[in-house]
N, C-alpha and C. Protein backbone atom coordinates (compact mmCIF):
# COMPACT_ATOMS: atom_id res chain seq x y z
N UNK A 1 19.98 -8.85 1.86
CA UNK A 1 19.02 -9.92 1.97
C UNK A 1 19.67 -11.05 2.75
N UNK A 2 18.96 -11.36 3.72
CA UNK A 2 19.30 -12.40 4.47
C UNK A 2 18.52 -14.24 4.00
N UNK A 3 19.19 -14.91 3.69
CA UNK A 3 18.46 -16.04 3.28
C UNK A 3 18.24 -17.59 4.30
N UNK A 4 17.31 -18.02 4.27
CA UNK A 4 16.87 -18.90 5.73
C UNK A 4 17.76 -20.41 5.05
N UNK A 5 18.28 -20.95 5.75
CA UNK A 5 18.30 -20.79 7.11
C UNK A 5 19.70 -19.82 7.16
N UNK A 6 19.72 -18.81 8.47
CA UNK A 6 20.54 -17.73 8.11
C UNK A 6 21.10 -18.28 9.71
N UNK A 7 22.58 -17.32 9.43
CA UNK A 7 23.68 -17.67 10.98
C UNK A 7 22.56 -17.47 12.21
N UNK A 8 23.13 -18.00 13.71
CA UNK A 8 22.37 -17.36 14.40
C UNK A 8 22.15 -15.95 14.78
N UNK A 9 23.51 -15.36 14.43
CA UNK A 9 24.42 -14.11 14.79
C UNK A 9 23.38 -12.78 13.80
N UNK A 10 23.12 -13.39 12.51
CA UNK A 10 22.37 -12.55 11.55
C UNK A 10 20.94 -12.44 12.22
N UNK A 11 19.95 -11.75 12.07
CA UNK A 11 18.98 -11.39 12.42
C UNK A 11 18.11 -10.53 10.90
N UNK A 12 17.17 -11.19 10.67
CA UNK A 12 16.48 -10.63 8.98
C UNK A 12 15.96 -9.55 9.48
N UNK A 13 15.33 -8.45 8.94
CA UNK A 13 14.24 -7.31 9.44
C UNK A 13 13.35 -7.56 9.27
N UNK A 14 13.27 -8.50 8.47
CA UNK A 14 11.74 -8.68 8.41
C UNK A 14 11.29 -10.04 7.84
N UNK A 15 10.07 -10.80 8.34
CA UNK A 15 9.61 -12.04 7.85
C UNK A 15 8.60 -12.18 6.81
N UNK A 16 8.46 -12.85 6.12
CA UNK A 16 7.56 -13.12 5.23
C UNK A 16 6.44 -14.43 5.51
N UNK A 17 4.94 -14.10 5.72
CA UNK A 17 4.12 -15.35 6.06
C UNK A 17 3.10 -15.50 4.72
N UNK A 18 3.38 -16.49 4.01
CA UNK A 18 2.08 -16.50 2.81
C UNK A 18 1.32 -17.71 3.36
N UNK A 19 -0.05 -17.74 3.01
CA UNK A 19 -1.13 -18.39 2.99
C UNK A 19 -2.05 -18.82 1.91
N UNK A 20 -1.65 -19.61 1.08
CA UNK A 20 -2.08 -20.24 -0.07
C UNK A 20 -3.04 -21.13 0.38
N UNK A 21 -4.91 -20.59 0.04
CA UNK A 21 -5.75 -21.63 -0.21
C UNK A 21 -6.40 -22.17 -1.35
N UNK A 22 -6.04 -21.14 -2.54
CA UNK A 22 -5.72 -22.20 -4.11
C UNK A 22 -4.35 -21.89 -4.90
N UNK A 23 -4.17 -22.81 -5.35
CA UNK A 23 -2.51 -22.26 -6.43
C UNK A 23 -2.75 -23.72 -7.21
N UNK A 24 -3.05 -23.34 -8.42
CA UNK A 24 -2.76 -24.54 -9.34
C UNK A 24 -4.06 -24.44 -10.65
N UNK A 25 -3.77 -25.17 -11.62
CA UNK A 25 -4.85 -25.50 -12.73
C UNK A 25 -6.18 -25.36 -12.26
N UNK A 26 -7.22 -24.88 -12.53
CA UNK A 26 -8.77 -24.81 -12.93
C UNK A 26 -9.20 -25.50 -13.52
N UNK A 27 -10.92 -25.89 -13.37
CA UNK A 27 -11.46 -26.40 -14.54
C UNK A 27 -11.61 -25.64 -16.00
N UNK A 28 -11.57 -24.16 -15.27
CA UNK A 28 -11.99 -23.13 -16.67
C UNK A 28 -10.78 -23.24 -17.88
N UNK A 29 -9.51 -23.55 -17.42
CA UNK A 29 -8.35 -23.94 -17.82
C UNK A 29 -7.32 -22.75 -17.19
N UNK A 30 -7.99 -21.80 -16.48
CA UNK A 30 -6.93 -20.75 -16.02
C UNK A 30 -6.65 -21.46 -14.93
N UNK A 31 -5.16 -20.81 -14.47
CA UNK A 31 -4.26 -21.04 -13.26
C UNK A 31 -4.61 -20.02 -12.18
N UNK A 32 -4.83 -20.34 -11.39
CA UNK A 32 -4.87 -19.02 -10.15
C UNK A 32 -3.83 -19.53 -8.70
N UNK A 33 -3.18 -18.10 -8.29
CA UNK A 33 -2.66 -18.28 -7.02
C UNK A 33 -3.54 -17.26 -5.89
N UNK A 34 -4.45 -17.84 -4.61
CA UNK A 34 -5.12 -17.12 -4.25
C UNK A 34 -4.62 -17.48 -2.62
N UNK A 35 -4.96 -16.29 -1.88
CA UNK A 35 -4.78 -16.81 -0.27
C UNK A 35 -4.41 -15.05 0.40
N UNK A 36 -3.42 -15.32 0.59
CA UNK A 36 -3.03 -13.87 1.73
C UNK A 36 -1.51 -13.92 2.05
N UNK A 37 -0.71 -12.61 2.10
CA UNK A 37 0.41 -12.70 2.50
C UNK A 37 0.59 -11.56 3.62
N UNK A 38 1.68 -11.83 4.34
CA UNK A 38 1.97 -10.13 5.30
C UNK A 38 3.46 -10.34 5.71
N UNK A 39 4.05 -8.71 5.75
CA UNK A 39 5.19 -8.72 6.43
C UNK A 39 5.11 -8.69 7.77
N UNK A 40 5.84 -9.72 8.37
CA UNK A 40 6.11 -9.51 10.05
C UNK A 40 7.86 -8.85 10.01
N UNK A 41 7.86 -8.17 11.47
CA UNK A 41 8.49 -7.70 11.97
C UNK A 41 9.42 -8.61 12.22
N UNK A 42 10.67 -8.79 12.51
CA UNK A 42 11.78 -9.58 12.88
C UNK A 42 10.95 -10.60 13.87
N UNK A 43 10.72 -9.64 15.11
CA UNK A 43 10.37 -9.99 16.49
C UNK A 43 8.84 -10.10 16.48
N UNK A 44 7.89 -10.47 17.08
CA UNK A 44 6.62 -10.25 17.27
C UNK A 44 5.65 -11.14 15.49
N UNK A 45 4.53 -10.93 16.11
CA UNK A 45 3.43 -11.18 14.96
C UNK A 45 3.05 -10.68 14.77
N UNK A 46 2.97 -9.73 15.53
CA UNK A 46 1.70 -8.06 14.57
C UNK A 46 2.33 -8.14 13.06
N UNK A 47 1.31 -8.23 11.73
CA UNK A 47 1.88 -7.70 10.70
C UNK A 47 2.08 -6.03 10.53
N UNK A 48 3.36 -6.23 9.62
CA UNK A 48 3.66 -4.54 9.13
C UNK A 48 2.53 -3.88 7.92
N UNK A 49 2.54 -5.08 6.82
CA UNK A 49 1.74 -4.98 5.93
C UNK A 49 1.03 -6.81 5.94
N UNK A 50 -0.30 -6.63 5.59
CA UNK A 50 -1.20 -7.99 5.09
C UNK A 50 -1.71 -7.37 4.22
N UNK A 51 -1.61 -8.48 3.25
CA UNK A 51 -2.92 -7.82 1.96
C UNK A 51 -3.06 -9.56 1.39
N UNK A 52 -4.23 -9.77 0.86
CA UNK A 52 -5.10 -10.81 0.26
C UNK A 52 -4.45 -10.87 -1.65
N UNK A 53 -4.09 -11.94 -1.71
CA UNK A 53 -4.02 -11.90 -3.35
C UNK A 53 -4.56 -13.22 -4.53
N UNK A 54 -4.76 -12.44 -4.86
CA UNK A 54 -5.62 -13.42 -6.30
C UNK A 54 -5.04 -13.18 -7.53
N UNK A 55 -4.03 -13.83 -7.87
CA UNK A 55 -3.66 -13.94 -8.77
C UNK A 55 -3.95 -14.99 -10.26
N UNK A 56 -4.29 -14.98 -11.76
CA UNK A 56 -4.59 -15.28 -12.64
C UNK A 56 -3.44 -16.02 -13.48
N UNK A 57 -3.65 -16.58 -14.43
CA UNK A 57 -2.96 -16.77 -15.88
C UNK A 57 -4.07 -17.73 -16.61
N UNK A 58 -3.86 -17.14 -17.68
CA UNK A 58 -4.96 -18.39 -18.41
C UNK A 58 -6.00 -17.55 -19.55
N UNK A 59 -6.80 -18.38 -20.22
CA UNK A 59 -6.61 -19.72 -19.55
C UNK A 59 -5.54 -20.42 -20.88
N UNK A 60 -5.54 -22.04 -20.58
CA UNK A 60 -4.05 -22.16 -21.00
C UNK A 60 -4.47 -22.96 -22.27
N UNK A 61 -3.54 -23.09 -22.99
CA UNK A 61 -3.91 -23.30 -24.64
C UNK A 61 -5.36 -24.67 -24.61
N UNK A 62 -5.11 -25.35 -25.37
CA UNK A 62 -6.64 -26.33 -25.66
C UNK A 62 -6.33 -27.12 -24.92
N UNK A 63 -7.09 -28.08 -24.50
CA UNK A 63 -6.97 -29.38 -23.87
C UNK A 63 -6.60 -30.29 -24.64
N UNK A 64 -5.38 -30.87 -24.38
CA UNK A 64 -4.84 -32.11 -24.67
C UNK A 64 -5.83 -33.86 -24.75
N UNK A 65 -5.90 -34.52 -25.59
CA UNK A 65 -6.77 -35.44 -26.20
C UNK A 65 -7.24 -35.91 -24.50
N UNK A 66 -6.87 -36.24 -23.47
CA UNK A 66 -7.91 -36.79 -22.51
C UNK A 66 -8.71 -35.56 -21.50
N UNK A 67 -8.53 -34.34 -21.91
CA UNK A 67 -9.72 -33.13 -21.77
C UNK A 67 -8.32 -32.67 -20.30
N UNK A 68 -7.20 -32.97 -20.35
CA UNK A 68 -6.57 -31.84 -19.70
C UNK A 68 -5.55 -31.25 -19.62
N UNK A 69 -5.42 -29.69 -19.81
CA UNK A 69 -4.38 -29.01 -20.31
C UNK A 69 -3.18 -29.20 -19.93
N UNK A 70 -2.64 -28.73 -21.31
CA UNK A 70 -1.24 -29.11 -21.00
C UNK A 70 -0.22 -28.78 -19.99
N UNK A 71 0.47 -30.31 -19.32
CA UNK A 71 1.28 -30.05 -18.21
C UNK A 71 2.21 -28.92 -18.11
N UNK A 72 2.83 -28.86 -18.98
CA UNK A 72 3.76 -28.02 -19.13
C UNK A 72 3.74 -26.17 -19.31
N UNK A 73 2.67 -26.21 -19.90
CA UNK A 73 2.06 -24.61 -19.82
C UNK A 73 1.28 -24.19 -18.17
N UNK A 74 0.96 -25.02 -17.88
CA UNK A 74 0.20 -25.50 -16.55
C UNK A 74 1.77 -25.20 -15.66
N UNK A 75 2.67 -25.59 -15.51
CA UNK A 75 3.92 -25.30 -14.60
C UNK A 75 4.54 -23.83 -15.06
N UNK A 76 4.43 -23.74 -15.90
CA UNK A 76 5.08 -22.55 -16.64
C UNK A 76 3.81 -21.53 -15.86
N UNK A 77 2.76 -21.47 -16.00
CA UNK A 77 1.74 -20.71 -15.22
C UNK A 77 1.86 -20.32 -13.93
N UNK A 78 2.10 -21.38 -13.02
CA UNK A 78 2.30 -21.74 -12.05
C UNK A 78 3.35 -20.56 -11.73
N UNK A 79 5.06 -21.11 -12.18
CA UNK A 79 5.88 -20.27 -11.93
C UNK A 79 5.88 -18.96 -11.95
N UNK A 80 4.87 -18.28 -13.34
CA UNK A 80 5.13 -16.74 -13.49
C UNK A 80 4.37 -16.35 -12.31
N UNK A 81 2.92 -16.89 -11.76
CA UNK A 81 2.08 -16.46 -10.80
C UNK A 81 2.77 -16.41 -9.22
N UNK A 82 4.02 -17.16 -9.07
CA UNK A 82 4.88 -17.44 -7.78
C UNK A 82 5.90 -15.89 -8.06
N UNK A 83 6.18 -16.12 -9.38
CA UNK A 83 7.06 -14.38 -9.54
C UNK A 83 6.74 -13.35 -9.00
N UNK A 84 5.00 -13.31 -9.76
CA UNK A 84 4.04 -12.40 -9.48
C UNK A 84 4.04 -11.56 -8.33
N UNK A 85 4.02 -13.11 -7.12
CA UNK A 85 3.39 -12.94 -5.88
C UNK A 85 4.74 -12.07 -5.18
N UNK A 86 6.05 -12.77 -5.89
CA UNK A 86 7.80 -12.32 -5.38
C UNK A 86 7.77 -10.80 -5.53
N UNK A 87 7.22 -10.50 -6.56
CA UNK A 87 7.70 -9.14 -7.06
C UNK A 87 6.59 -8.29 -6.32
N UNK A 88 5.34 -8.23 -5.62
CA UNK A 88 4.64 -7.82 -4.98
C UNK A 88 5.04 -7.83 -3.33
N UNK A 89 5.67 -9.06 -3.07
CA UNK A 89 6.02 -8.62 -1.69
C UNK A 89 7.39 -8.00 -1.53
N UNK A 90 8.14 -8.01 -2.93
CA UNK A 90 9.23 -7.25 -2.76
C UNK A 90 8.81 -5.73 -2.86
N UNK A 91 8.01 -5.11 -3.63
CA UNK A 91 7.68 -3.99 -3.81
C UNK A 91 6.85 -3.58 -2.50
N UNK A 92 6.50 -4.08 -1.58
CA UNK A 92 5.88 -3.58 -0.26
C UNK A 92 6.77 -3.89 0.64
N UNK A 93 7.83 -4.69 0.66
CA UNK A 93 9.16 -4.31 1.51
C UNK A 93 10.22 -2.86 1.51
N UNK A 94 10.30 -2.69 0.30
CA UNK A 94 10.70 -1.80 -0.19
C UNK A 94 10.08 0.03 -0.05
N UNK A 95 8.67 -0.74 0.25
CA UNK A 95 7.78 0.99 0.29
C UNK A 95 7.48 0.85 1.99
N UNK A 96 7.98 -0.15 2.88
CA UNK A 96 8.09 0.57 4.19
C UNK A 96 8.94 1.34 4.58
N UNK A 97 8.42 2.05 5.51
CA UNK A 97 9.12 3.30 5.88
C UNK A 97 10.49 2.90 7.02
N UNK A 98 12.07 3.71 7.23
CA UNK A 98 12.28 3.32 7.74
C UNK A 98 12.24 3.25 9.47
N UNK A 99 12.92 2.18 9.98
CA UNK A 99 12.37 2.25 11.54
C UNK A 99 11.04 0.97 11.34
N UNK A 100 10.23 0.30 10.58
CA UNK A 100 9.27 -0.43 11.01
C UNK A 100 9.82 -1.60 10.73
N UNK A 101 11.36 -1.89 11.24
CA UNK A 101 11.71 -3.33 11.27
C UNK A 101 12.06 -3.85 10.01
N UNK A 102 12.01 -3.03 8.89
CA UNK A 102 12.61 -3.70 7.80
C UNK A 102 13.61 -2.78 7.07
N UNK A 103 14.94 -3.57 6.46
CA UNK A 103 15.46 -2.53 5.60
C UNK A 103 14.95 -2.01 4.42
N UNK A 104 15.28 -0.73 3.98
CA UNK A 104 14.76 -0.72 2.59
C UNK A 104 16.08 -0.59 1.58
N UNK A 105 15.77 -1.58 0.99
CA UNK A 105 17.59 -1.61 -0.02
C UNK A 105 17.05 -1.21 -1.35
C-alpha cells in the first residue's frame, strides 16, 4: 500500500475517487453515507470498477431533550459507515484481476 502523499519515485496502481452527496444524521434519526465510488487506473480516468453506494445505520437511540439525537452516537455512526465504505473498496481492489493496473495483495 502506497499512502498519499507518496515519493515521486513510488507510483500507486491504483486510485481511489469517492463522491459523497449525503453522509451524515437524518431527520428519521438514521445516518446514511450515499454518492458513488470507482477505481482508477494509476494513469488515465477510465474507471476499473464504479459502483453507487448507500449506505445506513440507525436509526440512533431517542432524541435528546431539544428533539436531536445524540452527538455522539451520531459520530460513532458516521465512522462505522466510512469503514463500511473502506472495507468495500478494499474488497473490489482485491477482486481485480491481475494486469488492470492494480496490485492484488
Amino acid at each position: 500500500m502506497i499512502r498519499s502523499p507518496w515519493p515521486v519515485a513510488a507510483r500507486p496502481p491504483c486510485r481511489v475517487r469517492v463522491d459523497l452527496q449525503r453522509f451524515g444524521p437524518q431527520a428519521t434519526g438514521e445516518v446514511v453515507l450515499e454518492g458513488r465510488w470507482a477505481l482508477l487506473p494509476a494513469d488515465g480516468e477510465r474507471p476499473l470498477v464504479a459502483r453507487p453506494v448507500g449506505l445506513k445505520r440507525g436509526p440512533l437511540g431517542p432524541a435528546a431533550p431539544g428533539g436531536e439525537a445524540d452527538a455522539v452516537a451520531g459520530v460513532e455512526a458516521m465512522s462505522e459507515l466510512v469503514a463500511d465504505l473502506a472495507r468495500e473498496i478494499a474488497d473490489a481492489i482485491r477482486a481485480l484481476p491481475a494486469g488492470t493496473g492494480a496490485q492484488n495483495e
